[in-house]
PDB file of N, CA and C in Angstrom:
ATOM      1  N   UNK A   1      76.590 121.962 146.286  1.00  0.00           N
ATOM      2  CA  UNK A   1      77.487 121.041 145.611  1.00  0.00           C
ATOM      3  C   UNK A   1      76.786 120.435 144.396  1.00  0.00           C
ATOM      4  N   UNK A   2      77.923 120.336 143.137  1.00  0.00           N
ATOM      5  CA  UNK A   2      77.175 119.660 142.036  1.00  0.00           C
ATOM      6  C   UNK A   2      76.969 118.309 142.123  1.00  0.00           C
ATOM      7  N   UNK A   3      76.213 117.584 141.478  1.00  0.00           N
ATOM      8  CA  UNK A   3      76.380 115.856 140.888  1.00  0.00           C
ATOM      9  C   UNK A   3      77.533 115.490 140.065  1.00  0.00           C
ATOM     10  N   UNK A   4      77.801 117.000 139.356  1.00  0.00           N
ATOM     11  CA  UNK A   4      78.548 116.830 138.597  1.00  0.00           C
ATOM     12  C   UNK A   4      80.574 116.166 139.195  1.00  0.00           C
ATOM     13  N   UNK A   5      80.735 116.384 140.966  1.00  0.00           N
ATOM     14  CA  UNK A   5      81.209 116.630 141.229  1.00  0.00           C
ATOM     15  C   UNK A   5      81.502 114.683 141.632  1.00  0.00           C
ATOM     16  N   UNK A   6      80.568 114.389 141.924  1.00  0.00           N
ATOM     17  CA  UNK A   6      80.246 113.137 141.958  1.00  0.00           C
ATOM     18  C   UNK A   6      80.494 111.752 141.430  1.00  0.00           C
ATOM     19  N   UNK A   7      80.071 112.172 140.084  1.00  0.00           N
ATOM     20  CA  UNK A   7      80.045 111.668 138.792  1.00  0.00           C
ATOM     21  C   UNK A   7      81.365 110.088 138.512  1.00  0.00           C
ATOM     22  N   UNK A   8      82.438 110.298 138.924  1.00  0.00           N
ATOM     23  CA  UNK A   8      83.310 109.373 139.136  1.00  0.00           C
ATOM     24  C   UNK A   8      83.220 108.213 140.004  1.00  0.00           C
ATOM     25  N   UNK A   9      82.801 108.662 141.314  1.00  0.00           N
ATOM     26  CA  UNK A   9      82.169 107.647 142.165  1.00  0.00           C
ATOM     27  C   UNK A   9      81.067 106.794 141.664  1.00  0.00           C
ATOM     28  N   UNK A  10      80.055 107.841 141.282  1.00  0.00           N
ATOM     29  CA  UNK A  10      78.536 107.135 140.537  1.00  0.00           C
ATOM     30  C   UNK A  10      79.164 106.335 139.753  1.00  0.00           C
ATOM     31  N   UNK A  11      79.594 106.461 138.945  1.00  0.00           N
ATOM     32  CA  UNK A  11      80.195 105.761 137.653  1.00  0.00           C
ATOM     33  C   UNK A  11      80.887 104.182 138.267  1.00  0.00           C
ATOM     34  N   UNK A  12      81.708 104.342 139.547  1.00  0.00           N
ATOM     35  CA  UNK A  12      82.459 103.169 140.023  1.00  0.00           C
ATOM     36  C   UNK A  12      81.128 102.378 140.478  1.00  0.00           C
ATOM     37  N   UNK A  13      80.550 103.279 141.155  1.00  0.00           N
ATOM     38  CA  UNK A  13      79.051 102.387 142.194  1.00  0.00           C
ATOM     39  C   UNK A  13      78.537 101.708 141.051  1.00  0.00           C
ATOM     40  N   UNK A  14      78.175 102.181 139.875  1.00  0.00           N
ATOM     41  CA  UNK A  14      77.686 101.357 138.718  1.00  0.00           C
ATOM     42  C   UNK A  14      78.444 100.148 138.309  1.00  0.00           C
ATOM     43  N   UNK A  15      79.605 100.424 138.278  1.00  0.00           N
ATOM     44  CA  UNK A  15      80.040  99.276 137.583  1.00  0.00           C
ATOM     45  C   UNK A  15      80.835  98.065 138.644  1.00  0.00           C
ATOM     46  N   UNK A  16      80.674  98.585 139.700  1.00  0.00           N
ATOM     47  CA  UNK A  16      80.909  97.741 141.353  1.00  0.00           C
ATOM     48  C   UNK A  16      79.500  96.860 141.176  1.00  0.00           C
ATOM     49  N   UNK A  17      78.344  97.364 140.663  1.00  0.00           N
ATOM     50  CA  UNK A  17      76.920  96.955 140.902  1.00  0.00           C
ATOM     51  C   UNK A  17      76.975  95.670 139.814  1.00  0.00           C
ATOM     52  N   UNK A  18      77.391  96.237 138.388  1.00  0.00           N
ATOM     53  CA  UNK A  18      77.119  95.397 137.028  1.00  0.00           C
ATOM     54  C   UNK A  18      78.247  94.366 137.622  1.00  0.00           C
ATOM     55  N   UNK A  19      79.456  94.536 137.553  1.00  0.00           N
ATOM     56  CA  UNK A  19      80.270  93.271 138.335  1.00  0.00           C
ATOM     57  C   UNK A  19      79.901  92.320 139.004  1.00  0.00           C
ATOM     58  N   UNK A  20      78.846  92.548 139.964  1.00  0.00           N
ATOM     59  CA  UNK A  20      78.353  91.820 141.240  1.00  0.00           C
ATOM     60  C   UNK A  20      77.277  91.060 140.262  1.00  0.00           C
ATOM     61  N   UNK A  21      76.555  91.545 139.476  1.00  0.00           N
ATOM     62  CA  UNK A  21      75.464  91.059 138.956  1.00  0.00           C
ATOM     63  C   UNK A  21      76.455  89.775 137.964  1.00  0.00           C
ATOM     64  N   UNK A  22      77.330  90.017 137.382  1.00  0.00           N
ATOM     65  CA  UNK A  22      77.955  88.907 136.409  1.00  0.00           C
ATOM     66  C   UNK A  22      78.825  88.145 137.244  1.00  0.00           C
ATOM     67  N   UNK A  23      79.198  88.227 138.274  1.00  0.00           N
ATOM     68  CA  UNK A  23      79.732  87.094 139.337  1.00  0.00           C
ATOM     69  C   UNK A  23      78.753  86.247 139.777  1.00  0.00           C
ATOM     70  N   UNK A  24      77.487  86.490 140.166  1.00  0.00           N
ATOM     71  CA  UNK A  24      76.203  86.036 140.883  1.00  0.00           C
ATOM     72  C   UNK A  24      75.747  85.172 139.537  1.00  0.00           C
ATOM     73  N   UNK A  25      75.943  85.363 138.037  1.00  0.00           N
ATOM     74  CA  UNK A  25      75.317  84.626 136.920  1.00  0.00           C
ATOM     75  C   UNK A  25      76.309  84.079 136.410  1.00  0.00           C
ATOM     76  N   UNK A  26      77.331  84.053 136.907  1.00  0.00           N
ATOM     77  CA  UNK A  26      78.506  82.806 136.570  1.00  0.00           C
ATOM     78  C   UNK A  26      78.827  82.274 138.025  1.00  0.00           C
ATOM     79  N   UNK A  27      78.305  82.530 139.465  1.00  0.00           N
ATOM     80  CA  UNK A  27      77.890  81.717 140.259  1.00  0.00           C
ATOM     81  C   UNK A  27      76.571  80.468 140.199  1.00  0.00           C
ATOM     82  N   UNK A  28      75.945  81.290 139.661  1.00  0.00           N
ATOM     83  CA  UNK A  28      74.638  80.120 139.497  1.00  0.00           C
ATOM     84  C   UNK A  28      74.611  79.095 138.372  1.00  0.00           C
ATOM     85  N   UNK A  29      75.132  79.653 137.232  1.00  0.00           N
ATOM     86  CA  UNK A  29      75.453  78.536 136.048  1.00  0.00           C
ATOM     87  C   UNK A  29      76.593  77.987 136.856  1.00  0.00           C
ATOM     88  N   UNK A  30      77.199  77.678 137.417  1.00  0.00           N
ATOM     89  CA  UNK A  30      77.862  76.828 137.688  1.00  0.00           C
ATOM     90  C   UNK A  30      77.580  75.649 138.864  1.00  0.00           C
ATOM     91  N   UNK A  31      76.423  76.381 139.801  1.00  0.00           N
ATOM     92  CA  UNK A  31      75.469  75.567 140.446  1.00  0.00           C
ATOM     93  C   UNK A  31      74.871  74.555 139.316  1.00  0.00           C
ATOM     94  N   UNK A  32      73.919  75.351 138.319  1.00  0.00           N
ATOM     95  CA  UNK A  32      73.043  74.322 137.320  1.00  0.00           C
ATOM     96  C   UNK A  32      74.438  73.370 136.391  1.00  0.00           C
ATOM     97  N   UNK A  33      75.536  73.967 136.451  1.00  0.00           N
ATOM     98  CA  UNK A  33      76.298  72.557 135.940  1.00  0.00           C
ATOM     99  C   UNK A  33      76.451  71.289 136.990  1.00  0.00           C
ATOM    100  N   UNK A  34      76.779  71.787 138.439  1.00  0.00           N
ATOM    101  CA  UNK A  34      76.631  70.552 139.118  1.00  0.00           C
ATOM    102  C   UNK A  34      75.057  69.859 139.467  1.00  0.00           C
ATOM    103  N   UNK A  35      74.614  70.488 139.114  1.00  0.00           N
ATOM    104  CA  UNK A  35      73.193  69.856 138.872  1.00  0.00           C
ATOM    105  C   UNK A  35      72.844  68.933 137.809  1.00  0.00           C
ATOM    106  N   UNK A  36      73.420  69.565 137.007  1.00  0.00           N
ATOM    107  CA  UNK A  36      73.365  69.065 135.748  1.00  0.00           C
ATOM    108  C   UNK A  36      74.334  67.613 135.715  1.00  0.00           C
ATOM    109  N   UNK A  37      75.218  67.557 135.674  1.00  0.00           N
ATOM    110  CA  UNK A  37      76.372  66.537 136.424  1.00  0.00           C
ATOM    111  C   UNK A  37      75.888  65.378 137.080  1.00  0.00           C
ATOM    112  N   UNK A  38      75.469  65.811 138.344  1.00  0.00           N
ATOM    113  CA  UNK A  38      74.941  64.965 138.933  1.00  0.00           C
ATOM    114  C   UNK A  38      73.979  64.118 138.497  1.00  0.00           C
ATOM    115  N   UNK A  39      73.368  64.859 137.893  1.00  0.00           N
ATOM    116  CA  UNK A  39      72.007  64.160 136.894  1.00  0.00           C
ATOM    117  C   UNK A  39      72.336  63.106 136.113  1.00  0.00           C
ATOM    118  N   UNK A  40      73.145  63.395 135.455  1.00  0.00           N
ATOM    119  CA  UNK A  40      73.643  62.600 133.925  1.00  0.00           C
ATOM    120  C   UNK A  40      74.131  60.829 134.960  1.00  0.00           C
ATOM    121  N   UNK A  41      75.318  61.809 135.991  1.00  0.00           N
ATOM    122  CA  UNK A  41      75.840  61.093 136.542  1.00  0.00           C
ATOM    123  C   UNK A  41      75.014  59.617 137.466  1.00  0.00           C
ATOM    124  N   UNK A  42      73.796  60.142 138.013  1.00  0.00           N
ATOM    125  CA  UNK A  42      72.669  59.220 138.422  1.00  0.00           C
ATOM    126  C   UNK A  42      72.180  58.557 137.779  1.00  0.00           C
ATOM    127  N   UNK A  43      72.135  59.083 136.378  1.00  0.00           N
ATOM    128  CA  UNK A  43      71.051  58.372 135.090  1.00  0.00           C
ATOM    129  C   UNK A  43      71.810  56.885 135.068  1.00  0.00           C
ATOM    130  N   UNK A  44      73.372  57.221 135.020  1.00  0.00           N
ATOM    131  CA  UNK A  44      74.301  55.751 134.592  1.00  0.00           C
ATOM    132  C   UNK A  44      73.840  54.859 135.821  1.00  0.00           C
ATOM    133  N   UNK A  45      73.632  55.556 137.060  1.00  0.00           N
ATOM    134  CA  UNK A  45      74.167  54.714 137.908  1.00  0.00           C
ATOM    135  C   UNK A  45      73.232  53.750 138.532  1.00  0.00           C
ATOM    136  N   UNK A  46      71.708  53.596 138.064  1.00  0.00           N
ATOM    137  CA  UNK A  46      70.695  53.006 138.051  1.00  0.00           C
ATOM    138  C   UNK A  46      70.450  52.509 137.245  1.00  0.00           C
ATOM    139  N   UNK A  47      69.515  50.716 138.042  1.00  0.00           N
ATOM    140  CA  UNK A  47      69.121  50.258 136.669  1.00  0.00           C
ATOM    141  C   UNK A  47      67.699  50.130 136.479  1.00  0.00           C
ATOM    142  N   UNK A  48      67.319  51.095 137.143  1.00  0.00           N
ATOM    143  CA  UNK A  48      65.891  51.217 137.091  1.00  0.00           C
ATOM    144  C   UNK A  48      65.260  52.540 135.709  1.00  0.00           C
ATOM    145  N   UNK A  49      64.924  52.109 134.611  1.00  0.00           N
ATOM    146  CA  UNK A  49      64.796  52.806 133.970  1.00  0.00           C
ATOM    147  C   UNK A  49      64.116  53.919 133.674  1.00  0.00           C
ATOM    148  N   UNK A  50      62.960  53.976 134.309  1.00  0.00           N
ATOM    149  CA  UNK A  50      61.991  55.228 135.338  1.00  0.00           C
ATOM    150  C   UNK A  50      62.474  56.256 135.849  1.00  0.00           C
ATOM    151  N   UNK A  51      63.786  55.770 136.316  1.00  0.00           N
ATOM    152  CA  UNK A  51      64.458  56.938 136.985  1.00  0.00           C
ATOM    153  C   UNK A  51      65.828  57.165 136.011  1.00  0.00           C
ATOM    154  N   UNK A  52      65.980  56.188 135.926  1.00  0.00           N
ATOM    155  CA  UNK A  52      67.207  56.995 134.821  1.00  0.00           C
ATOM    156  C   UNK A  52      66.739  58.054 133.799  1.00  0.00           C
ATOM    157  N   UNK A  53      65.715  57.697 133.259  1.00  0.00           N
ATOM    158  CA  UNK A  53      64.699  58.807 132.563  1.00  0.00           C
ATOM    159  C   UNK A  53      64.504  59.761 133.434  1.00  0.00           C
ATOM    160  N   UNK A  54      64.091  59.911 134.402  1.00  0.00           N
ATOM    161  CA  UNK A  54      63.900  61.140 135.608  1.00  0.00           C
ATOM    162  C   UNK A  54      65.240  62.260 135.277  1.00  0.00           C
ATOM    163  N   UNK A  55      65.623  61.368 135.656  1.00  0.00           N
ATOM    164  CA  UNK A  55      67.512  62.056 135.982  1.00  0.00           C
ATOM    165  C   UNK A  55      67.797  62.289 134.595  1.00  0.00           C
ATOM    166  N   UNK A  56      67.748  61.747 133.038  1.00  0.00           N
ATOM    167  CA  UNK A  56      67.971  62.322 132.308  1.00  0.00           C
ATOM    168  C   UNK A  56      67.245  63.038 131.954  1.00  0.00           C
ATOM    169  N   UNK A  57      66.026  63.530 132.146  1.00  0.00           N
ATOM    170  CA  UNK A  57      65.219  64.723 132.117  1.00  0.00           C
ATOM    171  C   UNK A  57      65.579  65.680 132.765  1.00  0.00           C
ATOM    172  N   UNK A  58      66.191  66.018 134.094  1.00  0.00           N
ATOM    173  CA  UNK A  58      66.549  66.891 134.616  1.00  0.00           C
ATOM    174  C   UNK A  58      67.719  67.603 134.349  1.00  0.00           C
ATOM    175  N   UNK A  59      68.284  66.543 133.748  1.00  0.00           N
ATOM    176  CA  UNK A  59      69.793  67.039 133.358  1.00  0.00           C
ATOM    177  C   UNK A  59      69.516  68.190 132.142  1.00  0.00           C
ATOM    178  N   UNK A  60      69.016  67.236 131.407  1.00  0.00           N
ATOM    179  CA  UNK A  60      68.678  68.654 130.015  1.00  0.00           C
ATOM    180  C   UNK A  60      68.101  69.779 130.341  1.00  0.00           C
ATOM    181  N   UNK A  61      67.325  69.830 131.386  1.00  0.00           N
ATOM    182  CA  UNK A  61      66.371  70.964 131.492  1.00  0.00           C
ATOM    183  C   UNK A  61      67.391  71.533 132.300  1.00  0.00           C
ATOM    184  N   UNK A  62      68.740  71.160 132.999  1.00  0.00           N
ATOM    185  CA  UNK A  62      69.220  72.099 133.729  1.00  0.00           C
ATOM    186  C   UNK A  62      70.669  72.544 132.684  1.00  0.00           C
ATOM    187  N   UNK A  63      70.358  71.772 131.702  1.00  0.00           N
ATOM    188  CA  UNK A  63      71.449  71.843 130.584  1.00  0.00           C
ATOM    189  C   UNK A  63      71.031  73.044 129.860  1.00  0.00           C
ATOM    190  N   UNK A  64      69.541  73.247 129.493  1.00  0.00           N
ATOM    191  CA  UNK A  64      68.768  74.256 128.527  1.00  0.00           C
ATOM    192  C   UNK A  64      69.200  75.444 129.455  1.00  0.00           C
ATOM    193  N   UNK A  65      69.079  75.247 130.951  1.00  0.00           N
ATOM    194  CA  UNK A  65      69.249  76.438 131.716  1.00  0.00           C
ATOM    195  C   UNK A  65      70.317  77.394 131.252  1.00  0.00           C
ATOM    196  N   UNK A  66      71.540  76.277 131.461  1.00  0.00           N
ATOM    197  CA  UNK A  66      73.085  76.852 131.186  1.00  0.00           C
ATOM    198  C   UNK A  66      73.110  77.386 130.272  1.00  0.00           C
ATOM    199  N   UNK A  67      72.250  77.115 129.059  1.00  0.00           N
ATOM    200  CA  UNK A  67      72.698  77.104 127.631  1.00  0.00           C
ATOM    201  C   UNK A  67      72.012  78.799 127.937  1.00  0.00           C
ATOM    202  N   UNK A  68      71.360  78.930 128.585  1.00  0.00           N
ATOM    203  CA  UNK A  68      70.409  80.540 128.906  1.00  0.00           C
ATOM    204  C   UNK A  68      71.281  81.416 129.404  1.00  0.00           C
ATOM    205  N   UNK A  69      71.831  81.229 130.286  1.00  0.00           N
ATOM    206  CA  UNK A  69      73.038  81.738 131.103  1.00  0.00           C
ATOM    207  C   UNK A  69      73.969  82.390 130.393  1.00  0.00           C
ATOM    208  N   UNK A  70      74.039  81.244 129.495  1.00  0.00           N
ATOM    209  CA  UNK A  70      75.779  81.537 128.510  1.00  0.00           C
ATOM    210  C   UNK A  70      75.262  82.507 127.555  1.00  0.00           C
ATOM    211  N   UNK A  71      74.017  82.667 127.092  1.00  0.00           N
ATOM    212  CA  UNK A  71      73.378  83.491 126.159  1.00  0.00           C
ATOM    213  C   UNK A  71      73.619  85.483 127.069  1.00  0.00           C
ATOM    214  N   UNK A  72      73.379  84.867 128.315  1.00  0.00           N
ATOM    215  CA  UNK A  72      72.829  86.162 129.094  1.00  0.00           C
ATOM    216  C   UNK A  72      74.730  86.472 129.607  1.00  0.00           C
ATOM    217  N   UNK A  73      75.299  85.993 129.683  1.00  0.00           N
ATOM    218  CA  UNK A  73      76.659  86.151 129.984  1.00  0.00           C
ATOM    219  C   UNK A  73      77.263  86.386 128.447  1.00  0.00           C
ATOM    220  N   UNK A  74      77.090  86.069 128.098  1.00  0.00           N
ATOM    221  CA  UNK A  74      77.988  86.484 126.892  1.00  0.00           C
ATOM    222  C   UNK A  74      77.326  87.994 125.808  1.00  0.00           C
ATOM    223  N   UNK A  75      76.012  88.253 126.021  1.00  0.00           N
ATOM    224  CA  UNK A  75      75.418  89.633 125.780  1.00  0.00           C
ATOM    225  C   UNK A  75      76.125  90.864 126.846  1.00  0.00           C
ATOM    226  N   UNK A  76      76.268  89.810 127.834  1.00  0.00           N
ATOM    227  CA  UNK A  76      76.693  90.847 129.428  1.00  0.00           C
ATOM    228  C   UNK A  76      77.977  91.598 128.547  1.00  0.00           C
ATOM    229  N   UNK A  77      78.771  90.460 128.775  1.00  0.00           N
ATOM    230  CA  UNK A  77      80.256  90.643 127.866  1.00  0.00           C
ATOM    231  C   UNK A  77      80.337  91.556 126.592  1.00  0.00           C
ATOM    232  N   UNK A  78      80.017  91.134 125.740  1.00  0.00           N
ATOM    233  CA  UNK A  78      79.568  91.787 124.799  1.00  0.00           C
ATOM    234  C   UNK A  78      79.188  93.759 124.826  1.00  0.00           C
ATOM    235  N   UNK A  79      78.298  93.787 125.321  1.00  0.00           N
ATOM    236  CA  UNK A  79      77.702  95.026 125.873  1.00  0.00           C
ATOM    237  C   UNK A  79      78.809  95.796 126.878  1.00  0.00           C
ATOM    238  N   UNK A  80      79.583  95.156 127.554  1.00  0.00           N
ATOM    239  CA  UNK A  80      80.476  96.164 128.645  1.00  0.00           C
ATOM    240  C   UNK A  80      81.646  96.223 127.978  1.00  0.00           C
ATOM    241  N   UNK A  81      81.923  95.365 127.093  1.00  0.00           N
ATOM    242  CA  UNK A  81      83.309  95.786 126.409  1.00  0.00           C
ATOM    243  C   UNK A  81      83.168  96.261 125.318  1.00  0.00           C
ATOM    244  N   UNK A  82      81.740  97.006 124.693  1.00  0.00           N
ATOM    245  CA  UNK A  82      81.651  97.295 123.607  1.00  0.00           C
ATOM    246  C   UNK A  82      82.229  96.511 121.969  1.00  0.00           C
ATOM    247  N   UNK A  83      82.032  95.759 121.859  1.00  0.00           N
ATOM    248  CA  UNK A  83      82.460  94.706 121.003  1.00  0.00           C
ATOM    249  C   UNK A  83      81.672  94.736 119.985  1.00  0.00           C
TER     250      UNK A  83
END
């Protein structure tokens, strides 16, 4: 039997695979937004300024994350729809 015979399936298994991979990276940026959220959201809610600084430090760094994400999701995009 050929590969050649194959070839349609392979082709679905691939793109069953790349799918899973861009659900899982618009699952997790959306984790680092409620992270992110929460953060901002803590910063207000203290009046201890030590930590409001804490919490607004974390927020950005989980903000820079997203901003990575959207870079790597939108190349994803880009690249599978030929654009």
């Amino acid at each position: 039997m050929s590969i050649l015979q194959y070839e349609g399936y392979l082709n679905k298994l691939n793109s069953l695979h790349e799918d899973y991979k861009a659900e899982t990276l618009r699952i997790q940026r959306k984790f680092l937004y409620s992270i992110c959220s929460h953060h901002r959201l803590w910063a207000t809610r203290t009046d201890n300024p030590d930590i409001a600084s804490f919490h607004t430090k974390a927020a950005d760094l989980a903000q820079e994350s997203i901003a990575q994400y959207d870079q790597i999701l939108e190349r994803y995009y880009l690249y599978h729809t030929g654009v």
